[in-house]
PDB file of N, CA and C in Angstrom:
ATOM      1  N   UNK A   1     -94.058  24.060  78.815  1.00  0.00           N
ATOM      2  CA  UNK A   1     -93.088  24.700  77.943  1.00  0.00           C
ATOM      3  C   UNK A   1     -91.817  24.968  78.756  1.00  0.00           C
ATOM      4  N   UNK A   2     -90.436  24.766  78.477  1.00  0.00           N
ATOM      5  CA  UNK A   2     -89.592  25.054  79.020  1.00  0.00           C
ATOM      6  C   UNK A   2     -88.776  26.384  78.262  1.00  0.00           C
ATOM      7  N   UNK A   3     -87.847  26.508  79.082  1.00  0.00           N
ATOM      8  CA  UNK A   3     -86.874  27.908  78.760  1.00  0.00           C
ATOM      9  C   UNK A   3     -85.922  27.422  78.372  1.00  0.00           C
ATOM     10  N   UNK A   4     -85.405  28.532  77.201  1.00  0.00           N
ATOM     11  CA  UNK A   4     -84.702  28.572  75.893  1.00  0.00           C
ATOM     12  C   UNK A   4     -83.498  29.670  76.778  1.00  0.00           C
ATOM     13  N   UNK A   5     -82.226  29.215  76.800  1.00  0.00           N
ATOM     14  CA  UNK A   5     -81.208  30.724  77.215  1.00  0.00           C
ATOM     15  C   UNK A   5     -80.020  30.044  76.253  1.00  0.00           C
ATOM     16  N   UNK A   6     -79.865  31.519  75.497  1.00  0.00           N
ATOM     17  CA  UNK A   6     -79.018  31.364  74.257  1.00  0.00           C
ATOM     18  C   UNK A   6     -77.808  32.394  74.773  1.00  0.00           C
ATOM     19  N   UNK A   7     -76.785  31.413  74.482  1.00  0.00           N
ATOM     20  CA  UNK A   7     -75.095  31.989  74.603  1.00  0.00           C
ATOM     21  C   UNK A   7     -75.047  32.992  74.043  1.00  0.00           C
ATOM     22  N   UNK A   8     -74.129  34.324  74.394  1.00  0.00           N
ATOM     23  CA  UNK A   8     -73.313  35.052  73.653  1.00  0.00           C
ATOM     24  C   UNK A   8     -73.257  34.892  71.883  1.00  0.00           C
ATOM     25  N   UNK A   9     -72.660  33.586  72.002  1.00  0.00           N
ATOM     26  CA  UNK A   9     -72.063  32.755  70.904  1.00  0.00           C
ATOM     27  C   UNK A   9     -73.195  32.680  69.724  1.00  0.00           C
ATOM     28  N   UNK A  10     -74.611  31.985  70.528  1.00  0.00           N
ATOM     29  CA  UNK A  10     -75.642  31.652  69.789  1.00  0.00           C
ATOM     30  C   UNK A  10     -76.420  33.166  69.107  1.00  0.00           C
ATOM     31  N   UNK A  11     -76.043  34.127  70.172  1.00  0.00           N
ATOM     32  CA  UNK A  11     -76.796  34.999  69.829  1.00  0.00           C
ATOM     33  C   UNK A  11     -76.097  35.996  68.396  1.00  0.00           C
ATOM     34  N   UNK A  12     -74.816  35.695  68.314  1.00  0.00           N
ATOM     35  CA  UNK A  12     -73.419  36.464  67.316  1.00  0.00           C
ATOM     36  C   UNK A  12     -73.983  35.197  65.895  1.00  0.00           C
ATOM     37  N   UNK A  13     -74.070  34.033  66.143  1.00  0.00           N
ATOM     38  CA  UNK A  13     -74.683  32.838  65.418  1.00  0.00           C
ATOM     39  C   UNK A  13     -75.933  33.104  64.665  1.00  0.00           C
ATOM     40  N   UNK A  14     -76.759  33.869  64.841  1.00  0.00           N
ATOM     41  CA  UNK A  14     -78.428  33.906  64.562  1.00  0.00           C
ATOM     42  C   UNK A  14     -78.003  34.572  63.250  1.00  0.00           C
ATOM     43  N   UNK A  15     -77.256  35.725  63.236  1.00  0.00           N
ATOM     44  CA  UNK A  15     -77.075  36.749  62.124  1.00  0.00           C
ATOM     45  C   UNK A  15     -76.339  35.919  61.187  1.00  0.00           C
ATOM     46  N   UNK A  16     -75.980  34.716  61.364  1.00  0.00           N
ATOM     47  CA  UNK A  16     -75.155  34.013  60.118  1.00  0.00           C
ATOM     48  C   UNK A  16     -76.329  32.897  59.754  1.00  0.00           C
ATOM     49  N   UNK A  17     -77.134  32.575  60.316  1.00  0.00           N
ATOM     50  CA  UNK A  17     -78.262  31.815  59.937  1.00  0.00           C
ATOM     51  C   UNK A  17     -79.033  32.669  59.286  1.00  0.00           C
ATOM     52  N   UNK A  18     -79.613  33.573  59.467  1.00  0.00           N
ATOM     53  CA  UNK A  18     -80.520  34.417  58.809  1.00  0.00           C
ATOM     54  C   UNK A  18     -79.774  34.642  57.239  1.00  0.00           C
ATOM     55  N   UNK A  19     -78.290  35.278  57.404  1.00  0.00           N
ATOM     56  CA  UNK A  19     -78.032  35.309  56.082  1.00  0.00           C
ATOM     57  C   UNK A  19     -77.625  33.946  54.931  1.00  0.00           C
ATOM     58  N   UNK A  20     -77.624  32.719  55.837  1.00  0.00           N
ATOM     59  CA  UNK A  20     -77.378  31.665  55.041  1.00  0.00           C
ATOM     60  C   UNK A  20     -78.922  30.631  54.769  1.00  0.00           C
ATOM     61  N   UNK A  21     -79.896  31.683  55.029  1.00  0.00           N
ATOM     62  CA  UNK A  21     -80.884  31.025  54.872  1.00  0.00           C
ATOM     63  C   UNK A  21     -81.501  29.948  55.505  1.00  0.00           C
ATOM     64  N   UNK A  22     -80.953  29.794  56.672  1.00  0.00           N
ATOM     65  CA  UNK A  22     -81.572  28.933  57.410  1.00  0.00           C
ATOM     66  C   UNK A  22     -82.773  29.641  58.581  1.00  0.00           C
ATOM     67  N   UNK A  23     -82.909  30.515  58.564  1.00  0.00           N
ATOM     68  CA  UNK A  23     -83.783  31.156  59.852  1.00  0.00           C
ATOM     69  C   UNK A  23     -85.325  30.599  59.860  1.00  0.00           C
ATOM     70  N   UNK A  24     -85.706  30.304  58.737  1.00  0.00           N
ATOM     71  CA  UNK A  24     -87.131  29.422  59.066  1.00  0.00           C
ATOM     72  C   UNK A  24     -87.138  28.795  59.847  1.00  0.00           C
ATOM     73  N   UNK A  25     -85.988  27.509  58.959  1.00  0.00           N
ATOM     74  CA  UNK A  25     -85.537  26.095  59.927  1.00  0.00           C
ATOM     75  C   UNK A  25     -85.552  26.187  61.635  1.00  0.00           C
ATOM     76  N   UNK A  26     -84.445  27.178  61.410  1.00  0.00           N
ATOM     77  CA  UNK A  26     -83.750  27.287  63.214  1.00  0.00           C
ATOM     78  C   UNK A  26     -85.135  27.792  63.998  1.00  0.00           C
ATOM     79  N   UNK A  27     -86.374  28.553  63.322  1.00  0.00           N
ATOM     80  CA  UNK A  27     -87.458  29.182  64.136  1.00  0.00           C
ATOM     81  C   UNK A  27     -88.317  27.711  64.611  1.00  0.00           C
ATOM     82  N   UNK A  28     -88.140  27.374  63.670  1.00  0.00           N
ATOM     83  CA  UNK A  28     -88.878  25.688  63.373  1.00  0.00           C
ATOM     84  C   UNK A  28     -88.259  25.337  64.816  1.00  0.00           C
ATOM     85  N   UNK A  29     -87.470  24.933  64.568  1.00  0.00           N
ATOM     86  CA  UNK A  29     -86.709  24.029  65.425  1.00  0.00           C
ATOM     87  C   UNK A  29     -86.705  24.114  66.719  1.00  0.00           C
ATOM     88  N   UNK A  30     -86.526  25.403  67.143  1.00  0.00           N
ATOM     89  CA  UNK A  30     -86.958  26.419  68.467  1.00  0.00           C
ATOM     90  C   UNK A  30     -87.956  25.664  69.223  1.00  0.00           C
ATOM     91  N   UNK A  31     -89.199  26.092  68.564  1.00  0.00           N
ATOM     92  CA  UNK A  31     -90.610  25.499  68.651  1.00  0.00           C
ATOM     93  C   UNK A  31     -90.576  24.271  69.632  1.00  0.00           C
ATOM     94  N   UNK A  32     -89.858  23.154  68.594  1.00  0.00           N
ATOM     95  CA  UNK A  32     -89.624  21.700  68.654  1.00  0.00           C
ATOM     96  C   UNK A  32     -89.617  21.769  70.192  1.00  0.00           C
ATOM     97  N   UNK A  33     -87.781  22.285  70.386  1.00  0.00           N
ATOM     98  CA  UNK A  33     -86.989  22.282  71.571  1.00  0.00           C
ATOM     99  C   UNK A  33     -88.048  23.090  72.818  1.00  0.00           C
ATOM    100  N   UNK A  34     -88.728  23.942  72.507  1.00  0.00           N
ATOM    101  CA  UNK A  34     -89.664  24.327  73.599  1.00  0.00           C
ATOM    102  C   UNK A  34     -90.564  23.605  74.219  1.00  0.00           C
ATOM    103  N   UNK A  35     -91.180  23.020  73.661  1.00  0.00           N
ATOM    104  CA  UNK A  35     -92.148  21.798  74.341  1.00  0.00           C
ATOM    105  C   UNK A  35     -91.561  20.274  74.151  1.00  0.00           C
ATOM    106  N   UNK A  36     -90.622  20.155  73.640  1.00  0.00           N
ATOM    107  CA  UNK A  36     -89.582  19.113  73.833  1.00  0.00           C
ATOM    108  C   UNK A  36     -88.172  18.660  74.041  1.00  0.00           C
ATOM    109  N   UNK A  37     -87.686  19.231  74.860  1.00  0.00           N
ATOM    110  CA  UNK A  37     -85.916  19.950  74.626  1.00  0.00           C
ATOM    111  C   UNK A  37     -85.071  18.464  74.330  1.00  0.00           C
ATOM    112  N   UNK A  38     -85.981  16.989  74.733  1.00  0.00           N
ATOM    113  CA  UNK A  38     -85.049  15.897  74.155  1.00  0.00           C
ATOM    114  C   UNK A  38     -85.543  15.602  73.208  1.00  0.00           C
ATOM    115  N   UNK A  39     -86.041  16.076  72.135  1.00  0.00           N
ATOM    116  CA  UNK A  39     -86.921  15.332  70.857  1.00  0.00           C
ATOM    117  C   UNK A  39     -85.566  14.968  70.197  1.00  0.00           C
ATOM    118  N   UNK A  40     -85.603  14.148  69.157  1.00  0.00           N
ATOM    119  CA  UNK A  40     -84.895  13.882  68.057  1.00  0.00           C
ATOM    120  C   UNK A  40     -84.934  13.733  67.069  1.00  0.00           C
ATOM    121  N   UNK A  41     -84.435  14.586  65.951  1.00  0.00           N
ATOM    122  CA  UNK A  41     -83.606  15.235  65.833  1.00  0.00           C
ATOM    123  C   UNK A  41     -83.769  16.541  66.483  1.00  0.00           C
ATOM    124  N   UNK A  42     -83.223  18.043  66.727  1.00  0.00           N
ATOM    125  CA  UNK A  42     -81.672  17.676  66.585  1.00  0.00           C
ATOM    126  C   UNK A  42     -80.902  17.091  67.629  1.00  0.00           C
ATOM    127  N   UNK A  43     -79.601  16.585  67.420  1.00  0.00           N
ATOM    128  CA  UNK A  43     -78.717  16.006  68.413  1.00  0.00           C
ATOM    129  C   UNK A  43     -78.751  16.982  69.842  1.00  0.00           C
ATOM    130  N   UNK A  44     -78.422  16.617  70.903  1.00  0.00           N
ATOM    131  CA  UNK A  44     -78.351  17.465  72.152  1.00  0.00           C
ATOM    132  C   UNK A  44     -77.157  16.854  72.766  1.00  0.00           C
ATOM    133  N   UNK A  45     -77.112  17.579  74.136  1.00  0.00           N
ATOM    134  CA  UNK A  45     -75.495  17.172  74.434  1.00  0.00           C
ATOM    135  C   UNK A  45     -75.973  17.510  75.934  1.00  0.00           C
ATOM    136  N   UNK A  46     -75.644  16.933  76.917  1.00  0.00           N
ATOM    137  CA  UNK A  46     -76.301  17.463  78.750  1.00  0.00           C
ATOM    138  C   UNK A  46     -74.696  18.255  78.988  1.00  0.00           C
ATOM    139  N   UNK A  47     -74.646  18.854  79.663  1.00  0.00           N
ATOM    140  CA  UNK A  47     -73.328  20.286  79.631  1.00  0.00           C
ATOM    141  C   UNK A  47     -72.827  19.792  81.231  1.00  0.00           C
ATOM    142  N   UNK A  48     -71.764  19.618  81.468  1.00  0.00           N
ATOM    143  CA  UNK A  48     -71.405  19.507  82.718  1.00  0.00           C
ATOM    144  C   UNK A  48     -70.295  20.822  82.918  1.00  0.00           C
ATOM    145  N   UNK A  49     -69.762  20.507  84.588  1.00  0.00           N
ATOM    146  CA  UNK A  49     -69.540  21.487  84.956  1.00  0.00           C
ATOM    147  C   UNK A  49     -70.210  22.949  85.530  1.00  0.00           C
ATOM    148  N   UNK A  50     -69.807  24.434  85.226  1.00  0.00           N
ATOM    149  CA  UNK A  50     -70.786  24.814  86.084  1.00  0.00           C
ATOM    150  C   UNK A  50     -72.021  24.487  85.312  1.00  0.00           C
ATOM    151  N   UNK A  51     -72.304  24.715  83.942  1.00  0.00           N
ATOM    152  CA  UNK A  51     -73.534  24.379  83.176  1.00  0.00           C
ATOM    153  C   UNK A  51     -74.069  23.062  83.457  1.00  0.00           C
ATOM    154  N   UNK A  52     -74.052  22.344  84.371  1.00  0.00           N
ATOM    155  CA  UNK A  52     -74.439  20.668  84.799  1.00  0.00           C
ATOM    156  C   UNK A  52     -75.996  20.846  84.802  1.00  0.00           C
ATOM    157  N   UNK A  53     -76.688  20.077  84.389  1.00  0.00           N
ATOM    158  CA  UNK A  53     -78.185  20.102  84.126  1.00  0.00           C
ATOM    159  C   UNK A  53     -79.228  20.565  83.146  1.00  0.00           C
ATOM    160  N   UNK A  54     -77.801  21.501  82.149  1.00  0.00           N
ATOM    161  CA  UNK A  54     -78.525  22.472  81.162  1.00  0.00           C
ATOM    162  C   UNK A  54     -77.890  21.207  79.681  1.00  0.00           C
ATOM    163  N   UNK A  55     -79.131  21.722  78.510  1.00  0.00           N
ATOM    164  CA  UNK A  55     -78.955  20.587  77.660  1.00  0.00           C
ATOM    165  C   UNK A  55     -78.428  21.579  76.702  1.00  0.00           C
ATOM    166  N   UNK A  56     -77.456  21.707  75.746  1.00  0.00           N
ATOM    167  CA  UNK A  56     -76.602  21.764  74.427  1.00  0.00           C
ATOM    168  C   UNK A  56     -77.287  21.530  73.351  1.00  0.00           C
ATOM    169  N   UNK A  57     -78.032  22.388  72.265  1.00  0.00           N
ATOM    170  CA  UNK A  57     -78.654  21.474  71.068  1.00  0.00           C
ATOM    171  C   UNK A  57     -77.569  22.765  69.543  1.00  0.00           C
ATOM    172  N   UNK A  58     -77.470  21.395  68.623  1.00  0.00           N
ATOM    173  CA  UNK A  58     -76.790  22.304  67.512  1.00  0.00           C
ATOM    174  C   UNK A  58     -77.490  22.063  66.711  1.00  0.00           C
ATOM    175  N   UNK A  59     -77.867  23.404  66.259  1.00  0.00           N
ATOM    176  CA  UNK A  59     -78.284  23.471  64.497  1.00  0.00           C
ATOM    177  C   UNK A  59     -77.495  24.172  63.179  1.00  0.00           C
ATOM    178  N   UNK A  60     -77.724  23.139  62.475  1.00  0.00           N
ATOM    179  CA  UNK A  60     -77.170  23.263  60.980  1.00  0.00           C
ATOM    180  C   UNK A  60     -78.105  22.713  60.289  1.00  0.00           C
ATOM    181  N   UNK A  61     -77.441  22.762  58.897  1.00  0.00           N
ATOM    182  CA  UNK A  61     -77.933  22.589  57.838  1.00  0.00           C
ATOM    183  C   UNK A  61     -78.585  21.096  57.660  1.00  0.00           C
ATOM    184  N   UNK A  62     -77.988  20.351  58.244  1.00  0.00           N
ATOM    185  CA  UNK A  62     -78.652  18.877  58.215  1.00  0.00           C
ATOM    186  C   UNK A  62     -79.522  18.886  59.137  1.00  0.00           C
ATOM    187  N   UNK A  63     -80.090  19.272  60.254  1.00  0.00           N
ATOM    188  CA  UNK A  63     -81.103  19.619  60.699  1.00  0.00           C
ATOM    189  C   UNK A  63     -82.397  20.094  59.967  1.00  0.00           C
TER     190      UNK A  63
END
């Protein structure tokens, strides 16, 4: 299982998922990314700079 570290950003983000009804999904999805952080879907992104090695994943609604 790997580790999950959620931005500032992601964490101000959760409270707009929950109210737009996506919070199942995104719990879902979590899951996925824990024992698979390259699965596909959702899209991912590798982060360079100081973040170099850490992977980027976005969820929305098409997810």
């Amino acid at each position: 299982m790997y580790t999950l570290i959620f931005l500032s950003q992601a964490q101000k983000d959760a409270k707009k998922l929950a109210s737009s009804g996506l919070k199942s999904k995104t719990l879902e999805l979590i899951e996925i990314i824990k024992f698979n952080p390259l699965q596909y879907p959702p899209d991912y992104q590798f982060l360079k700079g100081d973040m170099q090695g850490l992977i980027s994943r976005r969820i929305n609604k098409q997810h």
